[in-house]
C-alpha atoms as a PDB file:
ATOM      1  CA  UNK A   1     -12.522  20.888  11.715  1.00  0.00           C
ATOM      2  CA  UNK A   2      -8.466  21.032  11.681  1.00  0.00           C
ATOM      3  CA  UNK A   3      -6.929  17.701  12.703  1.00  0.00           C
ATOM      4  CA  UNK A   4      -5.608  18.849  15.955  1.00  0.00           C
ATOM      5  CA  UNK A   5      -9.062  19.747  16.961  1.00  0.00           C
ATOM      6  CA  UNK A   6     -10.247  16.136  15.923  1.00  0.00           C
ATOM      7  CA  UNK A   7      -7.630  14.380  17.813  1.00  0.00           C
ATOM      8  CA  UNK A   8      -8.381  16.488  21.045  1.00  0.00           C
ATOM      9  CA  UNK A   9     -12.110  16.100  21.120  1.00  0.00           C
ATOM     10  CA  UNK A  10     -11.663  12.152  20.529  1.00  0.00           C
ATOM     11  CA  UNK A  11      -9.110  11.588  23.006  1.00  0.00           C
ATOM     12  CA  UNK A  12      -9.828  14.513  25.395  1.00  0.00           C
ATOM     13  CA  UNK A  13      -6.265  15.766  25.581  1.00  0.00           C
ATOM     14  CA  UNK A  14      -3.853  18.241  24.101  1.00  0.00           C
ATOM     15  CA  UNK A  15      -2.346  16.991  20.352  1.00  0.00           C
ATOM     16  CA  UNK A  16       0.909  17.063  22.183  1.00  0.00           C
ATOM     17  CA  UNK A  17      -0.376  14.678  24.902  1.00  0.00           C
ATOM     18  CA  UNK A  18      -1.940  12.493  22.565  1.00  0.00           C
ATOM     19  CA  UNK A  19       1.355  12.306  20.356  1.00  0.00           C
ATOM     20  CA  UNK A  20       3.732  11.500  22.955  1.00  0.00           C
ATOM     21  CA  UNK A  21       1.530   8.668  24.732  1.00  0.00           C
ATOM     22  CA  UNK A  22       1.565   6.920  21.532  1.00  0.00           C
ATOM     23  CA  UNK A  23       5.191   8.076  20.844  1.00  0.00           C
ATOM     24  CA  UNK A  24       5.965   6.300  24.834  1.00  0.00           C
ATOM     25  CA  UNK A  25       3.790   3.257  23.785  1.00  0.00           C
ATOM     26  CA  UNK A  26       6.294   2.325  21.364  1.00  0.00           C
ATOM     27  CA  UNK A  27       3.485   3.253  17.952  1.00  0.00           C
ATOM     28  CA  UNK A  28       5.420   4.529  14.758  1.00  0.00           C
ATOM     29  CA  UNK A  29       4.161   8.262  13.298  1.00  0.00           C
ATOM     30  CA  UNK A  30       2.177   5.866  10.617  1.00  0.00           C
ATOM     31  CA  UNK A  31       0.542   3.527  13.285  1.00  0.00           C
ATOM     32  CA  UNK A  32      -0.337   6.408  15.709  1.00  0.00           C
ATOM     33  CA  UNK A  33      -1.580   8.654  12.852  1.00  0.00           C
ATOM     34  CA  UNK A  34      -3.589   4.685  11.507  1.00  0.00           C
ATOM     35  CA  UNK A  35      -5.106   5.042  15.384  1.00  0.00           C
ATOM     36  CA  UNK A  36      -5.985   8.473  15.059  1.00  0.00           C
ATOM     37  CA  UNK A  37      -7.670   8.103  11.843  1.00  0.00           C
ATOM     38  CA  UNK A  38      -5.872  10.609  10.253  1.00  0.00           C
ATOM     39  CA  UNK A  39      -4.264  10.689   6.970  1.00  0.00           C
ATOM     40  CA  UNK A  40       0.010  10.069   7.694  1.00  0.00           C
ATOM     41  CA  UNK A  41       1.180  12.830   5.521  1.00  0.00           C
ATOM     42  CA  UNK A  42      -0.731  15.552   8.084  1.00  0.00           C
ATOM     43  CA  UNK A  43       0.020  13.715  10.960  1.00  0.00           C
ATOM     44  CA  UNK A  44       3.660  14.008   9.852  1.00  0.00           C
ATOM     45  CA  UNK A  45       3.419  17.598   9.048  1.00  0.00           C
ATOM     46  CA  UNK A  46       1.656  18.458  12.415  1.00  0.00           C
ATOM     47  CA  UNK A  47       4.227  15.991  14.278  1.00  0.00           C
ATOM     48  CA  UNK A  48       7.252  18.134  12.818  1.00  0.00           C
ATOM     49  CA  UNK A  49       5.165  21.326  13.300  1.00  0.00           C
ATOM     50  CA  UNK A  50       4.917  20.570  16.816  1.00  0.00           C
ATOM     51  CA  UNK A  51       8.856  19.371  17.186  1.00  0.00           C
ATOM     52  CA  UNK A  52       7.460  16.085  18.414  1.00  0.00           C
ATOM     53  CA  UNK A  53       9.883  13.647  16.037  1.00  0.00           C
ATOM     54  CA  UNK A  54      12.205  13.266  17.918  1.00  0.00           C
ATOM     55  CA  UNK A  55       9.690  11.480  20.360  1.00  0.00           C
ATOM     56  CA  UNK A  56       9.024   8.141  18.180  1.00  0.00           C
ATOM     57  CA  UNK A  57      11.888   5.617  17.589  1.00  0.00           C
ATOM     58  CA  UNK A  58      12.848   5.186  14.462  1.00  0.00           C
ATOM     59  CA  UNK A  59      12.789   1.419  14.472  1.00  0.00           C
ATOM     60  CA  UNK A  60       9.038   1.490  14.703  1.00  0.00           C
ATOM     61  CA  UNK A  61       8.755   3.358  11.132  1.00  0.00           C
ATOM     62  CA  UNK A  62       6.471   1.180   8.961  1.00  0.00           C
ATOM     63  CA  UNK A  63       6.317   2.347   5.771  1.00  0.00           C
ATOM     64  CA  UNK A  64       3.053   2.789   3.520  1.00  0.00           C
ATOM     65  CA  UNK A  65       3.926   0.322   1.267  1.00  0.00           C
ATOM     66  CA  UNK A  66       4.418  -3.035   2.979  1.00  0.00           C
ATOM     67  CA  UNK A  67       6.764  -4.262   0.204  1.00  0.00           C
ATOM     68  CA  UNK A  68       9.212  -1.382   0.388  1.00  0.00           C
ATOM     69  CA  UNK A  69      12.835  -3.103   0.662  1.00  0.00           C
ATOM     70  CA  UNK A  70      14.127  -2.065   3.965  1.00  0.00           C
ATOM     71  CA  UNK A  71      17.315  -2.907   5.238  1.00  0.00           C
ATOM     72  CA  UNK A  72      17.914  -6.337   6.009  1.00  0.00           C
ATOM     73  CA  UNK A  73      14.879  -7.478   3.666  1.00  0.00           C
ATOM     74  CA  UNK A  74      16.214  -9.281   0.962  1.00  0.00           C
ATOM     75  CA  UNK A  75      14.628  -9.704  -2.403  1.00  0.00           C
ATOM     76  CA  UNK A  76      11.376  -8.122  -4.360  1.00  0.00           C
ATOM     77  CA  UNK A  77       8.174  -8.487  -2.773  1.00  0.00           C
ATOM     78  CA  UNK A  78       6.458 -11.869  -3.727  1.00  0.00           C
ATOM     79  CA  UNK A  79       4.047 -11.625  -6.528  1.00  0.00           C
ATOM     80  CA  UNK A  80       0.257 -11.652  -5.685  1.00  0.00           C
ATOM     81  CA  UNK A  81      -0.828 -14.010  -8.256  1.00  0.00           C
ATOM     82  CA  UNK A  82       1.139 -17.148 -10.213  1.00  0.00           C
ATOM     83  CA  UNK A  83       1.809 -17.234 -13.746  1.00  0.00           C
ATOM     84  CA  UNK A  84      -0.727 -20.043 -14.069  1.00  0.00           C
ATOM     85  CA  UNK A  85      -3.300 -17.949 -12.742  1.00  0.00           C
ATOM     86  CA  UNK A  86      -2.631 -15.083 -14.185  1.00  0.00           C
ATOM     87  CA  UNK A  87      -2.975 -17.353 -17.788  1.00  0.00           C
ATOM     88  CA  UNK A  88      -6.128 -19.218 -16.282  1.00  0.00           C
ATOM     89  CA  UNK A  89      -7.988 -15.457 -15.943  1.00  0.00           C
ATOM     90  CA  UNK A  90      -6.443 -14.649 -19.380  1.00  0.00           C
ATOM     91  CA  UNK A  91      -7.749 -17.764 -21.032  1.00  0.00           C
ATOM     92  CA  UNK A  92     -11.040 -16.870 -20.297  1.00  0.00           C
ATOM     93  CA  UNK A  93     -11.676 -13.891 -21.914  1.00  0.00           C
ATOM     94  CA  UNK A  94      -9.917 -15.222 -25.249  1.00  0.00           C
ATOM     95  CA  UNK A  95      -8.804 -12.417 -27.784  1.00  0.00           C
ATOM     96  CA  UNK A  96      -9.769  -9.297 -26.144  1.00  0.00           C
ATOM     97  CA  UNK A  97      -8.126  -5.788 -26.239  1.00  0.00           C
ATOM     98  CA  UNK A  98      -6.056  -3.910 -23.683  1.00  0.00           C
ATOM     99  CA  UNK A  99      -8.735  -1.730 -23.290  1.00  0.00           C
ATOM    100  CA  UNK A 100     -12.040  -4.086 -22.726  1.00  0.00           C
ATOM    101  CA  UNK A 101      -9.554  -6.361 -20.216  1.00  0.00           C
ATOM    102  CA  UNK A 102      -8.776  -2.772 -18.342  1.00  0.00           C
ATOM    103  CA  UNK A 103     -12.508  -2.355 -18.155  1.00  0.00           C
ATOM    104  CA  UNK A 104     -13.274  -5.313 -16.242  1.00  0.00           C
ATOM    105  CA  UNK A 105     -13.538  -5.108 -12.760  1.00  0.00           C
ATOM    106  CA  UNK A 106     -11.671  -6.913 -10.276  1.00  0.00           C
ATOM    107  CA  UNK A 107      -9.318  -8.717 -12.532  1.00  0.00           C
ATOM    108  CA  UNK A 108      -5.718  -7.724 -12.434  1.00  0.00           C
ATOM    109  CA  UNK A 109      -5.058  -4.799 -15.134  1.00  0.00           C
ATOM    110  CA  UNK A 110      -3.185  -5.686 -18.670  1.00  0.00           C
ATOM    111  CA  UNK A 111      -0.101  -3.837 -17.565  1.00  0.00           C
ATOM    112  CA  UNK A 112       0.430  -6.913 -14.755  1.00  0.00           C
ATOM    113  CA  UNK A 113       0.134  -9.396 -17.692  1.00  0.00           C
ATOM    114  CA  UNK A 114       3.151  -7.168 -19.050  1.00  0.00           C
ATOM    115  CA  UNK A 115       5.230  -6.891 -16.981  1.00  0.00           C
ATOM    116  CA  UNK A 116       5.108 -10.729 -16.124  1.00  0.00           C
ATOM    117  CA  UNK A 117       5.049 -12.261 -19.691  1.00  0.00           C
ATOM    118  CA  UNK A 118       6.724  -9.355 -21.886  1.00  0.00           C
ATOM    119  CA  UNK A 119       3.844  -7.724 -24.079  1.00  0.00           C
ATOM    120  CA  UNK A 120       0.102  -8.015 -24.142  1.00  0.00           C
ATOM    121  CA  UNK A 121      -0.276 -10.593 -27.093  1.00  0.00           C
ATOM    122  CA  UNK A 122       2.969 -12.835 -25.884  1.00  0.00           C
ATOM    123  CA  UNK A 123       0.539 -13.131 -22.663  1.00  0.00           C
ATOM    124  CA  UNK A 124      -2.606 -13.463 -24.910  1.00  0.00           C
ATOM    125  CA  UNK A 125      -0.331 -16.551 -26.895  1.00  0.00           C
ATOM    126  CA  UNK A 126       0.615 -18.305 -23.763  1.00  0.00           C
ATOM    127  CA  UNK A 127      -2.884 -17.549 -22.423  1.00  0.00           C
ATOM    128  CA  UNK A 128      -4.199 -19.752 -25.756  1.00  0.00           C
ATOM    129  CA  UNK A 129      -1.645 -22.391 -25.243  1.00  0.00           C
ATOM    130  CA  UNK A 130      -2.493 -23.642 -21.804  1.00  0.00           C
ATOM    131  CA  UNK A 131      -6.443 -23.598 -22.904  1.00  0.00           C
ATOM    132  CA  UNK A 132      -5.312 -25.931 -25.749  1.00  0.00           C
END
């Protein structure tokens, strides 16, 4: 079943109808297509298809990625986890490879522990350090 088809049987209206009420309601393409349950990229595509763009506001545009530097935000996007912490989970697992750390699940991945502390065994060192 096409998307347009989707989005009229669940809301009982035309795709166009459907895409300007949330267009008047103020919604951005990404929240409307969030409330449609549709992926954004095809909304998008079937928004431009339709010539309907030029219904939303710009202003409204949220991005995928909520820490995508917009205009007006200053700065990088604050990290998720502390050094400390990031040591803490470390120190745990004492001298293990890239590889077995990647294979755990729900830690953060070895390439976070790089990019925060330089190299894999510079985290690892600092990692032993604080345990001591």
């Amino acid at each position: 079943m096409s998307i347009i088809r989707k989005i009229r049987k669940d809301f009982a209206e035309p795709f166009r109808d459907v895409v300007a009420g949330f267009a008047l309601m103020g919604y951005s393409q990404t929240a409307a297509a969030d409330a449609c349950e549709v992926a954004r990229s095809t909304f998008q595509y079937h928004v431009q298809r339709f010539g309907l763009c030029g219904l939303f506001d710009r202003k409204n545009y949220r991005p995928e990625c909520r820490g995508y530097n917009r205009k007006g935000r200053k700065g990088k996007r604050a990290p998720i986890y502390t050094d400390d912490h990031l040591l803490e989970i470390l120190g745990q697992y004492g001298d293990i490879s890239r590889e077995r750390f990647n294979e755990r699940q729900g830690q953060p991945c070895a390439d976070t522990f790089c990019k925060r502390f330089g190299s894999w065994t510079g985290a690892k060192r600092l990692a032993k350090r604080k345990r001591i």
